[in-house]
Protein backbone atom coordinates (compact mmCIF):
# COMPACT_ATOMS: atom_id res chain seq x y z
CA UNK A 1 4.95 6.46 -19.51
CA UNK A 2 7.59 5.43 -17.53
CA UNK A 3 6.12 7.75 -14.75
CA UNK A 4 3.55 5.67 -14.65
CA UNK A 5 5.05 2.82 -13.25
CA UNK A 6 7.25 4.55 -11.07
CA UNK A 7 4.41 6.51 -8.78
CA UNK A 8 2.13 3.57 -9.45
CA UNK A 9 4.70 0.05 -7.88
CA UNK A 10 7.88 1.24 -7.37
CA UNK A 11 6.96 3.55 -4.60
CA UNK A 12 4.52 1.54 -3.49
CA UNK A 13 6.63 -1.26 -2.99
CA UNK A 14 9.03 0.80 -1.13
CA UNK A 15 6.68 2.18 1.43
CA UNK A 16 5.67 -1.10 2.08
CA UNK A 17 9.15 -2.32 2.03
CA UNK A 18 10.13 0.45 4.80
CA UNK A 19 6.90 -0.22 6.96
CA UNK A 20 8.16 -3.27 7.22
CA UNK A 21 11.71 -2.91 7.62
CA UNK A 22 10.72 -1.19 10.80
CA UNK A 23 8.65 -3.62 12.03
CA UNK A 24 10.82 -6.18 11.63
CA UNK A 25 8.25 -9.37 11.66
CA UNK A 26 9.88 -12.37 12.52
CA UNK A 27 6.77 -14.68 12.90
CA UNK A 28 3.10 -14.37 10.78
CA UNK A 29 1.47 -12.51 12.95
CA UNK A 30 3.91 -9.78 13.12
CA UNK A 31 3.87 -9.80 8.94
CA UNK A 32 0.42 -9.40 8.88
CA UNK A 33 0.39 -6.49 11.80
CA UNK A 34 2.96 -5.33 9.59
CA UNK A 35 1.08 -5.23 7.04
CA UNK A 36 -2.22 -3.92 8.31
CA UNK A 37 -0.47 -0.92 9.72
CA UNK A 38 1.13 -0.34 6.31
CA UNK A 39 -2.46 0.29 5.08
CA UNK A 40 -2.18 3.62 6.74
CA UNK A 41 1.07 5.20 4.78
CA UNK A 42 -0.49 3.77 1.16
CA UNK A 43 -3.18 5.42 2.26
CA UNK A 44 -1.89 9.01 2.88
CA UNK A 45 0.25 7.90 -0.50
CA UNK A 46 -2.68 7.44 -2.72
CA UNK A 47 -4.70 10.83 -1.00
CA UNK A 48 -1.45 12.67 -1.81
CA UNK A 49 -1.19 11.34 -5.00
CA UNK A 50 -4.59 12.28 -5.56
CA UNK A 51 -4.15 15.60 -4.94
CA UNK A 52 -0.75 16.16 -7.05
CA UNK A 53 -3.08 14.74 -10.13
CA UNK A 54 -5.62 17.08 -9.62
CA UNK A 55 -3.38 20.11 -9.25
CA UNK A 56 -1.28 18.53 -12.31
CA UNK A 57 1.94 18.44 -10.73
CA UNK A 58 2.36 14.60 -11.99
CA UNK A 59 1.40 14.14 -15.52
CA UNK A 60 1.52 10.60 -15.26
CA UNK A 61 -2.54 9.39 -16.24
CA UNK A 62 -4.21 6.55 -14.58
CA UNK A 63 -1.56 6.34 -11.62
CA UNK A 64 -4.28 7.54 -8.78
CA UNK A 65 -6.65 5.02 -9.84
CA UNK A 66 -4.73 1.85 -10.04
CA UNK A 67 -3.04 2.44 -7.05
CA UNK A 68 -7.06 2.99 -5.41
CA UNK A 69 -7.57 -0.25 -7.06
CA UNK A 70 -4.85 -2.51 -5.87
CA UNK A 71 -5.53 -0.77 -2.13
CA UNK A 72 -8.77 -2.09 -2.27
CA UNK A 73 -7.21 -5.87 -2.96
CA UNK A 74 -4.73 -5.39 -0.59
CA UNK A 75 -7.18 -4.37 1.95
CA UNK A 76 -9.35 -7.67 1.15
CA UNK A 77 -6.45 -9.60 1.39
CA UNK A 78 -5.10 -8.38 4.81
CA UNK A 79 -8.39 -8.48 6.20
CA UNK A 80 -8.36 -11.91 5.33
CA UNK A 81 -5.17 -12.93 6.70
CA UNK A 82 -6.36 -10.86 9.85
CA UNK A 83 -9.28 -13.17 9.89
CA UNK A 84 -6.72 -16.36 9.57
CA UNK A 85 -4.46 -15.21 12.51
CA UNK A 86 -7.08 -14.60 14.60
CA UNK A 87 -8.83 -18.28 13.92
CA UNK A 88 -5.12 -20.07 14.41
CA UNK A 89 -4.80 -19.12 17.99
């Protein structure tokens, strides 16, 4: 079970936390660029994650589907804050 969590937040979290190490924002608009373009890795994450479930290399249950579900929230939500940055200027 503990697999579970572990391919499910903790990694995750760190690709996120990476994607943004690199991009270093400073200001909100570079946190939510940031965070748009970090859409891309989780995405590859959760198609790779996919395919290790099918091919049942990771054991680990529902793992593939709620990381497919809290992508989908995160995508509403940075398309939201997209749609806030762009109304500030």
């Amino acid at each position: 079970m503990s697999n579970f969590y572990f391919y499910s937040a903790v990694i995750p979290l760190l690709i996120t936390a990476i994607c943004l190490w690199f991009f270093r924002p400073l200001s909100f608009k570079r946190i939510v660029r940031g965070l748009t373009i970090n859409a891309i890795p989780l995405m590859f994450y959760m198609l790779f994650l996919y395919f290790l479930e099918m091919q049942e290399y990771v054991k680990s249950g529902w793992s593939f589907y709620t990381v497919l579900f809290f992508y989908i929230l995160y995508l509403i939500i940075v398309g939201i804050l997209n749609v806030i940055v762009r109304r500030v200027k």
